[in-house]
Protein backbone atom coordinates (compact mmCIF):
# COMPACT_ATOMS: atom_id res chain seq x y z
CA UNK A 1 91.74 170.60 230.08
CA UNK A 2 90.35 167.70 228.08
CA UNK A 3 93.00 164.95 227.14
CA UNK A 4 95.31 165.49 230.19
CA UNK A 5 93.48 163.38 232.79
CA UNK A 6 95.63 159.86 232.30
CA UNK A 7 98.86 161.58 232.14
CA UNK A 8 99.97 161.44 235.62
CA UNK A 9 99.07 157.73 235.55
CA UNK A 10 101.00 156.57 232.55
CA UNK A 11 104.01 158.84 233.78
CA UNK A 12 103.90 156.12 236.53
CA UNK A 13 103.59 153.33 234.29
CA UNK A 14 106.41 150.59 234.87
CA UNK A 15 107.85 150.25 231.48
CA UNK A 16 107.07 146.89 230.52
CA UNK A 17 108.45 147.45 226.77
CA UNK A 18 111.57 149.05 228.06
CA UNK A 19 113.68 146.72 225.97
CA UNK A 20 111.56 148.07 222.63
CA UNK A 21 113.81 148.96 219.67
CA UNK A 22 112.56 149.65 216.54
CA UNK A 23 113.18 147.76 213.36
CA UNK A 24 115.84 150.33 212.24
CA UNK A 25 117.73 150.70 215.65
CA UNK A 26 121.27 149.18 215.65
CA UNK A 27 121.69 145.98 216.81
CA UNK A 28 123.49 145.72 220.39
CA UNK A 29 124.54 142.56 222.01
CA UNK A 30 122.33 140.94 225.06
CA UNK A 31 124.67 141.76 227.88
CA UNK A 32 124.14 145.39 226.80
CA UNK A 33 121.12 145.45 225.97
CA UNK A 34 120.25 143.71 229.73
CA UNK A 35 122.39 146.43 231.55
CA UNK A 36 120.91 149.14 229.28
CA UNK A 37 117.27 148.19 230.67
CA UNK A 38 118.01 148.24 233.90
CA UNK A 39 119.88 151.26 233.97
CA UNK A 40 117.14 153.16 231.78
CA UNK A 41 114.54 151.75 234.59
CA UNK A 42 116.40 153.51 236.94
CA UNK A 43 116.23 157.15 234.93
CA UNK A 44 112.61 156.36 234.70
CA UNK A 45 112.23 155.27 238.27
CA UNK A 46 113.76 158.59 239.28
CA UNK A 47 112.25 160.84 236.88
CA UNK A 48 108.69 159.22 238.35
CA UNK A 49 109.66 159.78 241.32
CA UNK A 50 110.71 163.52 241.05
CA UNK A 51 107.25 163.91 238.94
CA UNK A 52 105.34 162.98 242.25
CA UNK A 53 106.81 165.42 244.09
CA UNK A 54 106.11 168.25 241.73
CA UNK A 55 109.65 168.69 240.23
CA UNK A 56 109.31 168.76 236.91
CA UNK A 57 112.30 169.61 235.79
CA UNK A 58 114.70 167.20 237.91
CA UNK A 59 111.69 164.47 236.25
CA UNK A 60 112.42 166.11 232.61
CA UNK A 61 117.12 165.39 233.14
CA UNK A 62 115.90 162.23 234.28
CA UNK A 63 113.36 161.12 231.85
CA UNK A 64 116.63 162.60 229.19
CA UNK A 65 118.67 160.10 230.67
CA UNK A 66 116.72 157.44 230.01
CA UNK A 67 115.93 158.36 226.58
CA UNK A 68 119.83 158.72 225.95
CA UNK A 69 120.24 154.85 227.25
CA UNK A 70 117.07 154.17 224.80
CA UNK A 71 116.42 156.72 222.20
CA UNK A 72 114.02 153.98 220.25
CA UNK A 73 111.82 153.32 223.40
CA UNK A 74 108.46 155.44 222.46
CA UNK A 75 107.39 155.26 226.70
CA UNK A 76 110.78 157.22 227.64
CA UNK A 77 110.45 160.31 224.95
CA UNK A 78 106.67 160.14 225.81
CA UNK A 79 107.70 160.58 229.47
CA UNK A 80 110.09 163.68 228.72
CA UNK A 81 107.35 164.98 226.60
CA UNK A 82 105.35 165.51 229.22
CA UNK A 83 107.75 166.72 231.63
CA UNK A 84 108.50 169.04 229.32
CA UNK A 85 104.65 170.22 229.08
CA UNK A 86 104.76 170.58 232.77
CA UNK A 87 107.52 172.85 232.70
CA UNK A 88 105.61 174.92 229.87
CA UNK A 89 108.12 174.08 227.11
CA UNK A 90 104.94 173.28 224.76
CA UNK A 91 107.26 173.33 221.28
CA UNK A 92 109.57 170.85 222.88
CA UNK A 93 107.16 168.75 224.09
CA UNK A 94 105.61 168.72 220.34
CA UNK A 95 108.62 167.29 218.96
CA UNK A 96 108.52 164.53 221.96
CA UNK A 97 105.21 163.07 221.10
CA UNK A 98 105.99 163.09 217.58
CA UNK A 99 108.91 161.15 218.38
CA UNK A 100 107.33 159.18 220.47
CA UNK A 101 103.94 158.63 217.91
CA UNK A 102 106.77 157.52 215.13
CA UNK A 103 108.36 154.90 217.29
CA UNK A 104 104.75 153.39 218.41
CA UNK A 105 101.46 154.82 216.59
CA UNK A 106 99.30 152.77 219.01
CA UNK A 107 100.00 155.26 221.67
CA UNK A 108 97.25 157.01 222.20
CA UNK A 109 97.85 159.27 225.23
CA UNK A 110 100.39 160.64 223.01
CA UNK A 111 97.94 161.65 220.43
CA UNK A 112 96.03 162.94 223.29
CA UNK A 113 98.40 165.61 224.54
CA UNK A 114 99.67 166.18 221.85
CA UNK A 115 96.17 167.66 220.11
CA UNK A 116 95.80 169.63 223.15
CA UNK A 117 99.26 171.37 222.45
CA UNK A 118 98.90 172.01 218.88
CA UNK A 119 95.29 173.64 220.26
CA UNK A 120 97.17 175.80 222.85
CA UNK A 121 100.33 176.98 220.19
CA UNK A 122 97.49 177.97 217.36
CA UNK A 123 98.86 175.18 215.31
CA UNK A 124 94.63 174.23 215.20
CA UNK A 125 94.07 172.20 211.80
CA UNK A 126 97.33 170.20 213.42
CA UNK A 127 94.92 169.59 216.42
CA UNK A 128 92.15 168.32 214.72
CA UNK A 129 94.01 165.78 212.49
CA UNK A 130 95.82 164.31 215.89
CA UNK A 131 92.58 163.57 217.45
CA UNK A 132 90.68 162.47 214.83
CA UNK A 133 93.90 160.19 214.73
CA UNK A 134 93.72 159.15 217.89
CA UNK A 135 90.39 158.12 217.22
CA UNK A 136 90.81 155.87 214.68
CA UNK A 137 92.77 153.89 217.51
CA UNK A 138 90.01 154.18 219.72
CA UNK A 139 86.81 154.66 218.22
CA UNK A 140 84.29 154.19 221.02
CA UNK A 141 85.75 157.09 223.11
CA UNK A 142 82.83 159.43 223.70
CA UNK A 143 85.94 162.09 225.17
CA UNK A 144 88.01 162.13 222.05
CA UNK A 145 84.89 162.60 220.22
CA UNK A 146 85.02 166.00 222.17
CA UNK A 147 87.92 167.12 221.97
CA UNK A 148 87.43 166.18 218.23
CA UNK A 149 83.98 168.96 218.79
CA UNK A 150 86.31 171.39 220.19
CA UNK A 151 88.97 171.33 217.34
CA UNK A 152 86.20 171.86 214.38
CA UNK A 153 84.74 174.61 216.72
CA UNK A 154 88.22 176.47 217.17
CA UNK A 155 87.86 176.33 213.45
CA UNK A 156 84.45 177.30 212.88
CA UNK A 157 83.22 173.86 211.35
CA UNK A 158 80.77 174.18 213.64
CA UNK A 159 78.20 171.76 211.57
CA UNK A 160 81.28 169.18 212.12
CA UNK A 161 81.83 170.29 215.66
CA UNK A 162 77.94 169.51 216.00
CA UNK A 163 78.09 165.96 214.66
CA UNK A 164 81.38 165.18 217.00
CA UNK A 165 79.77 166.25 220.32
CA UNK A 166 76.62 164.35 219.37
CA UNK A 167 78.65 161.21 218.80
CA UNK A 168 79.79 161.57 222.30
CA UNK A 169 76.47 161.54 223.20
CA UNK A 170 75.18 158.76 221.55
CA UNK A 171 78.12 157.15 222.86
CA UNK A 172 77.89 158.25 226.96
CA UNK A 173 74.61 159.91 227.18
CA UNK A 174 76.09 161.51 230.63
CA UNK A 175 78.92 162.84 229.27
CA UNK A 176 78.09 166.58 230.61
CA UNK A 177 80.80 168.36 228.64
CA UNK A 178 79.73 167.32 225.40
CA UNK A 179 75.65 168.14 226.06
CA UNK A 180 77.03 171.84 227.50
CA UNK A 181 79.11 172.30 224.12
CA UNK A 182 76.25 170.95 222.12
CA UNK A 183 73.87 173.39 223.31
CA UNK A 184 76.38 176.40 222.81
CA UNK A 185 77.65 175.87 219.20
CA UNK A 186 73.47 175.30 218.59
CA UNK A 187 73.24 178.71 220.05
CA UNK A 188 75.63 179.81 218.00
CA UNK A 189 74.19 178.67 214.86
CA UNK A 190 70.46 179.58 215.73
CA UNK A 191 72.55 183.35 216.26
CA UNK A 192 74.18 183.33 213.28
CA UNK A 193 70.94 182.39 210.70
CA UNK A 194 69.16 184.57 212.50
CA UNK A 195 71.55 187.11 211.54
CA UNK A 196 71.22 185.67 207.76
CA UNK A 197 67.33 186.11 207.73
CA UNK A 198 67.50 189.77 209.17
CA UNK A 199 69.73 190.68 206.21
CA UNK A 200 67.77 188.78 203.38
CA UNK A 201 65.16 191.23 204.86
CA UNK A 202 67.45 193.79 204.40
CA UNK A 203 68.27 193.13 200.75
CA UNK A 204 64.77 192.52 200.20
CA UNK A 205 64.12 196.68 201.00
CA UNK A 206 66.78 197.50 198.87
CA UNK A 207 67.96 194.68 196.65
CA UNK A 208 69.90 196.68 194.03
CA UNK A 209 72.43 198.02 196.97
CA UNK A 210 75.61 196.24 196.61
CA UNK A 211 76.23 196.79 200.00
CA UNK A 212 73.90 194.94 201.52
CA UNK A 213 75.27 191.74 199.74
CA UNK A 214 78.44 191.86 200.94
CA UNK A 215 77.37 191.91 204.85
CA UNK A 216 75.21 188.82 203.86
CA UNK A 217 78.79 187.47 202.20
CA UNK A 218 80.58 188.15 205.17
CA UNK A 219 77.67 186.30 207.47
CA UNK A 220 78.53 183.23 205.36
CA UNK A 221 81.63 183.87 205.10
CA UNK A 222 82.17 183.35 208.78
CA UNK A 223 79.99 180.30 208.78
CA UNK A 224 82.18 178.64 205.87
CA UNK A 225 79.28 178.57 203.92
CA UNK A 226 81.16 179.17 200.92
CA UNK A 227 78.68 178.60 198.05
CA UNK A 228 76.23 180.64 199.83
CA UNK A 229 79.11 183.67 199.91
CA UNK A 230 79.90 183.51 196.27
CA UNK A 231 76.35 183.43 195.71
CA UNK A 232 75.96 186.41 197.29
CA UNK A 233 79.46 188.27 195.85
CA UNK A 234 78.58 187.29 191.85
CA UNK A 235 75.09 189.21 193.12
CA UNK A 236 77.50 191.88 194.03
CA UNK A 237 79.12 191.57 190.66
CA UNK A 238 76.33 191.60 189.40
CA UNK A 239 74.63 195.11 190.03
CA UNK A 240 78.32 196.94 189.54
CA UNK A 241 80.36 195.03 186.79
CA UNK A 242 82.70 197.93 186.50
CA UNK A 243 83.06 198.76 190.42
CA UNK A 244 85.49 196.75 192.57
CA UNK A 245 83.91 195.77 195.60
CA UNK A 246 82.15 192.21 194.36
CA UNK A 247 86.28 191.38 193.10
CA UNK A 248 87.35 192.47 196.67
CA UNK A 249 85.02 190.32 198.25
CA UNK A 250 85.35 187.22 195.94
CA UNK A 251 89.14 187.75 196.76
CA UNK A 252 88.48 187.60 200.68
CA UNK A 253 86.24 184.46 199.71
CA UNK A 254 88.93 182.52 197.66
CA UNK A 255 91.69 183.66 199.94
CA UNK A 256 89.78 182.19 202.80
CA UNK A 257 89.06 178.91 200.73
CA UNK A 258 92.76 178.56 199.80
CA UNK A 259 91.84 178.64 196.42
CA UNK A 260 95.13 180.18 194.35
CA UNK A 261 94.26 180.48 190.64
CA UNK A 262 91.06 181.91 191.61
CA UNK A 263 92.28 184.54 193.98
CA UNK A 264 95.01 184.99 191.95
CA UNK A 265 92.36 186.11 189.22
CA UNK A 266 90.87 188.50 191.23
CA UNK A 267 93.52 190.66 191.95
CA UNK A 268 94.58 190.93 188.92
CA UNK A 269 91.16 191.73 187.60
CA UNK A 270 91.06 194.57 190.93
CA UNK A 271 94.72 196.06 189.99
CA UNK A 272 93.23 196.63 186.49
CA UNK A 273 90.25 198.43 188.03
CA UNK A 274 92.98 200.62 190.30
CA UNK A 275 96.56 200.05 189.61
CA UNK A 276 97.70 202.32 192.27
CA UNK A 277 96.34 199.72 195.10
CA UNK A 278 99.28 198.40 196.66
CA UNK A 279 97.91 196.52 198.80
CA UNK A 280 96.15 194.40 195.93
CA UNK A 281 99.83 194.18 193.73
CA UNK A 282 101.36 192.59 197.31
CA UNK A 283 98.16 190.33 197.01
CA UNK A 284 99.09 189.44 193.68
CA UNK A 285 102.11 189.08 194.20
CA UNK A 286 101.95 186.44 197.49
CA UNK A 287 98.97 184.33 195.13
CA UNK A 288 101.56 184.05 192.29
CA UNK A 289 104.11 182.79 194.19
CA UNK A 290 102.04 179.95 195.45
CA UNK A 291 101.24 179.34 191.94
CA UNK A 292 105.00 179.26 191.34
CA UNK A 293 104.54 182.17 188.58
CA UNK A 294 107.21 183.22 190.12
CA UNK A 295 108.70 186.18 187.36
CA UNK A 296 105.07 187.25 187.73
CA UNK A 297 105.03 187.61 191.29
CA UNK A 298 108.48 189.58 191.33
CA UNK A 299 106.35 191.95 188.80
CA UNK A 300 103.70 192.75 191.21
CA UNK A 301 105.80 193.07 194.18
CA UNK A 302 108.84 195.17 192.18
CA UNK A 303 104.99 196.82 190.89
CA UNK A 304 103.94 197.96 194.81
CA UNK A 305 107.15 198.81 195.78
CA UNK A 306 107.18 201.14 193.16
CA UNK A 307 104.03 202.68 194.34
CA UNK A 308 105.31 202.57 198.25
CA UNK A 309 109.02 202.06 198.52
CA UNK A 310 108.48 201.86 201.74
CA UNK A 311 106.14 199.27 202.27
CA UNK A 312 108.55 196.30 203.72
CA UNK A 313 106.44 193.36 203.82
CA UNK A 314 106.47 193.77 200.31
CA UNK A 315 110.13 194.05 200.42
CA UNK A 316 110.81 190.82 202.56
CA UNK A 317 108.24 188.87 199.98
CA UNK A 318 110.56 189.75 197.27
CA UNK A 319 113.62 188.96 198.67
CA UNK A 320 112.02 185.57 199.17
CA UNK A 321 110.85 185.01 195.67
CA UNK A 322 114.41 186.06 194.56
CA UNK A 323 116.06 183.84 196.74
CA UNK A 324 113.09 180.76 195.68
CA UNK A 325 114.67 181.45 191.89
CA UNK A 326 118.12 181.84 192.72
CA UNK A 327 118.67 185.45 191.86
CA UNK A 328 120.90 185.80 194.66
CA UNK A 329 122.40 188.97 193.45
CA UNK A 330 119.17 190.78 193.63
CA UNK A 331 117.56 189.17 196.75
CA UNK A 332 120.63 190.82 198.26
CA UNK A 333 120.12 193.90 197.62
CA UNK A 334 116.73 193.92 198.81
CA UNK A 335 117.92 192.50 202.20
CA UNK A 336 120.52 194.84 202.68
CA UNK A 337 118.15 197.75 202.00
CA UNK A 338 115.80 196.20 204.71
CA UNK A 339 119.30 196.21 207.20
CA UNK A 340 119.99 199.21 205.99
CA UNK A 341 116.71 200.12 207.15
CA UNK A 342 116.52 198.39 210.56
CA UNK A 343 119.96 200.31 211.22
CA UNK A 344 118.01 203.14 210.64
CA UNK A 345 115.08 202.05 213.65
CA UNK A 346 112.37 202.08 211.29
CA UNK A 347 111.71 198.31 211.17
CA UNK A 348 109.78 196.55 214.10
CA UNK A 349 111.54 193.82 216.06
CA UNK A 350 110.59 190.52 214.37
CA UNK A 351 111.12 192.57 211.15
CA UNK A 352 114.67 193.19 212.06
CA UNK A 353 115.81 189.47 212.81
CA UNK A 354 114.04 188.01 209.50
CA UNK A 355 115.71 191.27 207.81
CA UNK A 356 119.73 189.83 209.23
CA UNK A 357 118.30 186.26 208.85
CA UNK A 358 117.59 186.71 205.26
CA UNK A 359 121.04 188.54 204.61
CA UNK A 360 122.83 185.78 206.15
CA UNK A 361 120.64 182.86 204.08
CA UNK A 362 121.93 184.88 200.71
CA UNK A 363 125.17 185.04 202.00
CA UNK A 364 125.46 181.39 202.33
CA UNK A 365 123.70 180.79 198.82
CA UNK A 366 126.10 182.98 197.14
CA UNK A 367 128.63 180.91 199.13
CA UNK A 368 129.94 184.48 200.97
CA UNK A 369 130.50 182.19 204.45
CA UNK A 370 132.59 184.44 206.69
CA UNK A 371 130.20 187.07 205.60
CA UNK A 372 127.12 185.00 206.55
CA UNK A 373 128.92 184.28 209.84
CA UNK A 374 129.28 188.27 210.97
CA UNK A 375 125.84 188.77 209.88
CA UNK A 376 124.54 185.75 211.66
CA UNK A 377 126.46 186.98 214.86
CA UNK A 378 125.29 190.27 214.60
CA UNK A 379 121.45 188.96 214.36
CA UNK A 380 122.25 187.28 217.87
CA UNK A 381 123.48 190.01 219.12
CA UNK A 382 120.78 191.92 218.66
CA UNK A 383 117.80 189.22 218.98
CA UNK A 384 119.15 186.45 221.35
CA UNK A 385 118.19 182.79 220.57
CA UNK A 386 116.68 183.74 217.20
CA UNK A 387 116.54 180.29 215.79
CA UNK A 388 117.28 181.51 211.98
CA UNK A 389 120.22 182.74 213.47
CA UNK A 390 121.62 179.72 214.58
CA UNK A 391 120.82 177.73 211.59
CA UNK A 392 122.80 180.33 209.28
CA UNK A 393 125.62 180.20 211.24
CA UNK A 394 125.51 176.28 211.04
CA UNK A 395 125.13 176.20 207.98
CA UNK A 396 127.93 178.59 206.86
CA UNK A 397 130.14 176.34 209.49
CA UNK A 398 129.03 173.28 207.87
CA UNK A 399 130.12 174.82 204.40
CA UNK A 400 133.26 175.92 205.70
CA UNK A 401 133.99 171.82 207.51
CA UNK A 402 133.56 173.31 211.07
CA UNK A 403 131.59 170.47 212.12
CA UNK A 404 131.83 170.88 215.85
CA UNK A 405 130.87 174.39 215.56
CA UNK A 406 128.24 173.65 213.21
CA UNK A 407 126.22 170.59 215.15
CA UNK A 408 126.59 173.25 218.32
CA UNK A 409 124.50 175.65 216.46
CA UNK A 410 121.98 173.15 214.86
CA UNK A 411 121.68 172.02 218.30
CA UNK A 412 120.96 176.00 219.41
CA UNK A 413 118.75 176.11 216.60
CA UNK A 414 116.70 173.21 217.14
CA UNK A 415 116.28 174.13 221.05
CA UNK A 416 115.25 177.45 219.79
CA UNK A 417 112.48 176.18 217.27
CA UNK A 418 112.08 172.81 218.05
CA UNK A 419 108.93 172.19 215.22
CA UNK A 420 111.12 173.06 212.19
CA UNK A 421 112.01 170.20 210.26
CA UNK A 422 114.52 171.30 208.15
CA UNK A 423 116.63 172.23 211.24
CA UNK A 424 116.77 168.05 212.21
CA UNK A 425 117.35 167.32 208.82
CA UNK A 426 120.70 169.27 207.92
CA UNK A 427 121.70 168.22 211.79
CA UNK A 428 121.48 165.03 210.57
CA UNK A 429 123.22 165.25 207.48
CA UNK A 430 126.15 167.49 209.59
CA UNK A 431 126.17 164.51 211.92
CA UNK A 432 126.75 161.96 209.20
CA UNK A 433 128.93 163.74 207.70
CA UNK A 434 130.73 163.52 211.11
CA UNK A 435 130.58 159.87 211.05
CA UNK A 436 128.15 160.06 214.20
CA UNK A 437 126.00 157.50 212.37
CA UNK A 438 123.69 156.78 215.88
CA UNK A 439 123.14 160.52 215.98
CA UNK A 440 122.07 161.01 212.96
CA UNK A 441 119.83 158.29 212.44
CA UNK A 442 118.14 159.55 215.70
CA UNK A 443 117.67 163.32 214.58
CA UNK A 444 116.92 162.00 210.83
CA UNK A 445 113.83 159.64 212.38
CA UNK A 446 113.17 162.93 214.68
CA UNK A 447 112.71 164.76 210.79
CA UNK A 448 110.35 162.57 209.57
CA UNK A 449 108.70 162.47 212.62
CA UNK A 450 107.78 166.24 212.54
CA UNK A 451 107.71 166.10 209.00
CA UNK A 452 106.37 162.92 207.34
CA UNK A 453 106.15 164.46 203.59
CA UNK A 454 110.00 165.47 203.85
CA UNK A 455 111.47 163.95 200.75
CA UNK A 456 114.98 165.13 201.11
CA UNK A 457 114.66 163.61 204.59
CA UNK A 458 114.35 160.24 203.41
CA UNK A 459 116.90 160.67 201.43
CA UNK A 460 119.01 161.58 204.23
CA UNK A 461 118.18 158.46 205.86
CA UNK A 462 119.14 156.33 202.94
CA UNK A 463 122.70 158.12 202.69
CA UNK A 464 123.09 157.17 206.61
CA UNK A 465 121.67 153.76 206.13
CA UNK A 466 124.07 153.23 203.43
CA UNK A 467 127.01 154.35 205.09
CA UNK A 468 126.23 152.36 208.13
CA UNK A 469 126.06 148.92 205.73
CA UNK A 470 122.09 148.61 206.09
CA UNK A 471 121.18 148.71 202.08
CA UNK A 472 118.08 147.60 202.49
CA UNK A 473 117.07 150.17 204.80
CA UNK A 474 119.00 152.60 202.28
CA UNK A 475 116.86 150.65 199.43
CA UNK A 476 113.33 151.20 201.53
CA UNK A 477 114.13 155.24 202.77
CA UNK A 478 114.71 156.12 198.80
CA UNK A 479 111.64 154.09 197.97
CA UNK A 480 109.86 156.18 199.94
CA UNK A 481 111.61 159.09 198.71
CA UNK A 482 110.86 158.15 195.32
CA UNK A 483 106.82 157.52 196.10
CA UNK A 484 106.73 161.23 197.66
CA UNK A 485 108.19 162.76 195.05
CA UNK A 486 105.41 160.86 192.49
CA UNK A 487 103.00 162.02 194.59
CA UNK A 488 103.86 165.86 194.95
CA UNK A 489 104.42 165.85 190.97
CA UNK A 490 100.41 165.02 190.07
């Protein structure tokens, strides 16, 4: 797999920067800071060693040891990252690299494996930024230009993906892997507008069938040629301004574009052509709520329920919006209906856990702790390790002042789902709380590491600065804050 091939090697690295604290770490005095080198050199030495002989996981306690001694040291959490992706913990190993990007953005093998992992999770947009990252730092790498190929062709870009492996090229004219992609994504495209020609044939025979416009939409469609496929669904529109099928296929275009007032539009102009579709009201619904219309969005999902009560998707998207407003009361009712209903056996597994997780979450919003605490229990119970799980129960022990209980089930959480940011962030806040001011700065800077757009986050940091006596830290985190929040309000 590309990306992976200098791995071993830097594993093996001595780590000349083993003394490297960042500019927010707490100050320690020499003597310590002497014996903590040498004793994190040993961790490392050991967890190298264990490496080399193919035991990954006596490498990944040792490489944890060493980042314990030096939690700001970017080499050590980049060397438990990667034990961690040789033991096929890819989530954890995420979080790692993160960490370990944060504490020193020049480190580019980090970037490296870490694109490959987003690639291998489905996290692929993810992917593509990293390398194209990881680039910037090294711009004359004709191999990250591939793996840059590779992410726009996971995606389709393949016009993108086209330009990347010919950069390569130009920039190692024997790079083999890059000339062998080149040649199949040209295939590809040669395929596909060959396929476009055949059916502007097609609507030539016959170019007042609707029909034969949408297959030449969906052609484009898949090529993310997305003038070309609204050109093609207004024809559509066109020859049947009364029928439905140019709206559905407009909607399939904007929903595949992202684009949220416009899809938005065209359900609603497709539930006035059939108001019994309630498939198109749950539609509706989901696009209002990411215009944050939200009273309109409980409409068309209170709308489809009452056309399939039965339809629980719809159901759980409620709750949500409910629970987004504050309408505790009725989001739930809706959850205990979908409990009521997984009691019953007539939800499917995942459906279950997300039904207890959201019964627990309104529990602890309506401040009902000891409540949210037997339903949390009872989601473990029944799906071990669920991660939502965890964090309910932490947070209703948090509310309650059960710290210990509460960090040991952020902790649970975090090892559960180790990409979710808000899991680090109310850790950290627990942990302050706590007075375990080291901690929390740690898990905070772990936060924004997964999470650089996290406002509350930053926040958090500035409350721990503060405490700690570091106001201009404190000062610089709410800046930040302060220049996210501007930024998310235009």
């Amino acid at each position: 797999m590309q990306g992976f091939l200098r791995r071993e090697v830097l594993m093996n690295e001595m780590q000349d920067d083993a003394n490297m604290n960042s500019k927010n770490a707490v100050p320690v005095h020499f003597v310590q800071r002497d014996e903590l080198s040498r004793d994190e050199q040993v961790w490392t030495d050991k967890g190298n060693a264990a490496a080399e002989m193919g035991n990954y996981e006596a490498a990944a306690q040792a490489f944890a040891r060493a980042v314990e001694l030096s939690p700001n040291n970017a080499r050590a959490r980049y060397n438990l990252a990667l034990a961690q992706q040789y033991l096929n913990d890819p989530e954890m190993a995420v979080a790692g690299y993160r960490r370990a990007i944060d504490l020193d953005p020049q480190l580019i093998d980090a970037y490296i494996n870490l694109g490959n992992l987003y690639s291998e999770i489905g996290l692929l947009e993810e992917s593509l930024e990293t390398f194209q990252q990881a680039l910037e730092l090294d711009p004359d790498s004709d191999e990250l230009y591939v793996n840059v190929g590779d992410a726009y062709r996971a995606l389709n870009l393949y016009q993108d993906a086209i330009q990347a492996y010919r950069q390569a090229r130009m920039l190692n004219g024997d790079n083999a892997l890059a000339g062998n992609n080149l040649v199949d994504v040209r295939e590809w495209i040669n395929d596909q507008w060959h396929r476009v020609l055949e059916q502007e044939k097609r609507i030539d025979e016959s170019p007042s069938d609707p029909s034969r416009y949408a297959e030449l939409a969906s052609l484009y469609l898949d090529m993310r040629r997305y003038d070309d496929a609204l050109a093609a669904a207004n024809a559509m529109l066109s020859l049947d301004l009364d029928g439905r099928t140019g709206y559905d296929m407009l909607a399939t275009i904007y929903e595949q574009m992202g684009e949220r007032d416009q899809a938005a539009e065209m359900y609603t102009r497709i539930v006035e052509i059939d108001p019994d579709d309630v498939e198109a009201w749950e539609h509706l619904g989901n696009w209002r709520s990411l215009q944050e219309k939200h009273t309109e969005a409980i409409n068309a999902y209170a709308r489809a329920l009452t056309l399939d009560p039965q339809r629980y998707t719809t159901s759980f998207s409620l709750a949500e919006t409910y629970l987004e407003v504050e309408r505790y009361d009725e989001a739930l009712a809706v959850y205990q209906g979908l409990v009521e209903a997984a009691e019953r056996g007539t939800l499917q597994s995942d459906d279950l856990a997300a039904a207890y997780a959201g019964l627990a979450e309104t529990y602890n919003a309506l401040g009902r702790y000891d409540e949210a605490i037997h339903t949390a229990k009872t989601l473990l119970e029944r799906s071990e390790d669920d991660p939502e799980g965890y964090y309910q129960l932490a947070t209703a022990y948090d509310a309650l002042g059960r710290r210990d209980e509460a960090i040991e089930n952020y902790q649970n959480a975090i090892e559960s789902d180790p990409l979710n940011a808000d899991y680090y962030n109310d850790f950290a806040d627990t942990l302050r709380e706590a007075k375990r001011y080291d901690e929390a700065l740690d898990v905070v800077q772990q936060c924004i590491a997964m999470d650089p757009s996290m406002i509350v986050a930053y926040e958090t940091m500035a409350q721990i600065y503060e405490q700690i006596g570091r106001s201009d830290e404190a000062a610089a985190a709410m800046s930040q804050a302060n220049a996210l929040r501007s930024a998310s309000s235009h």
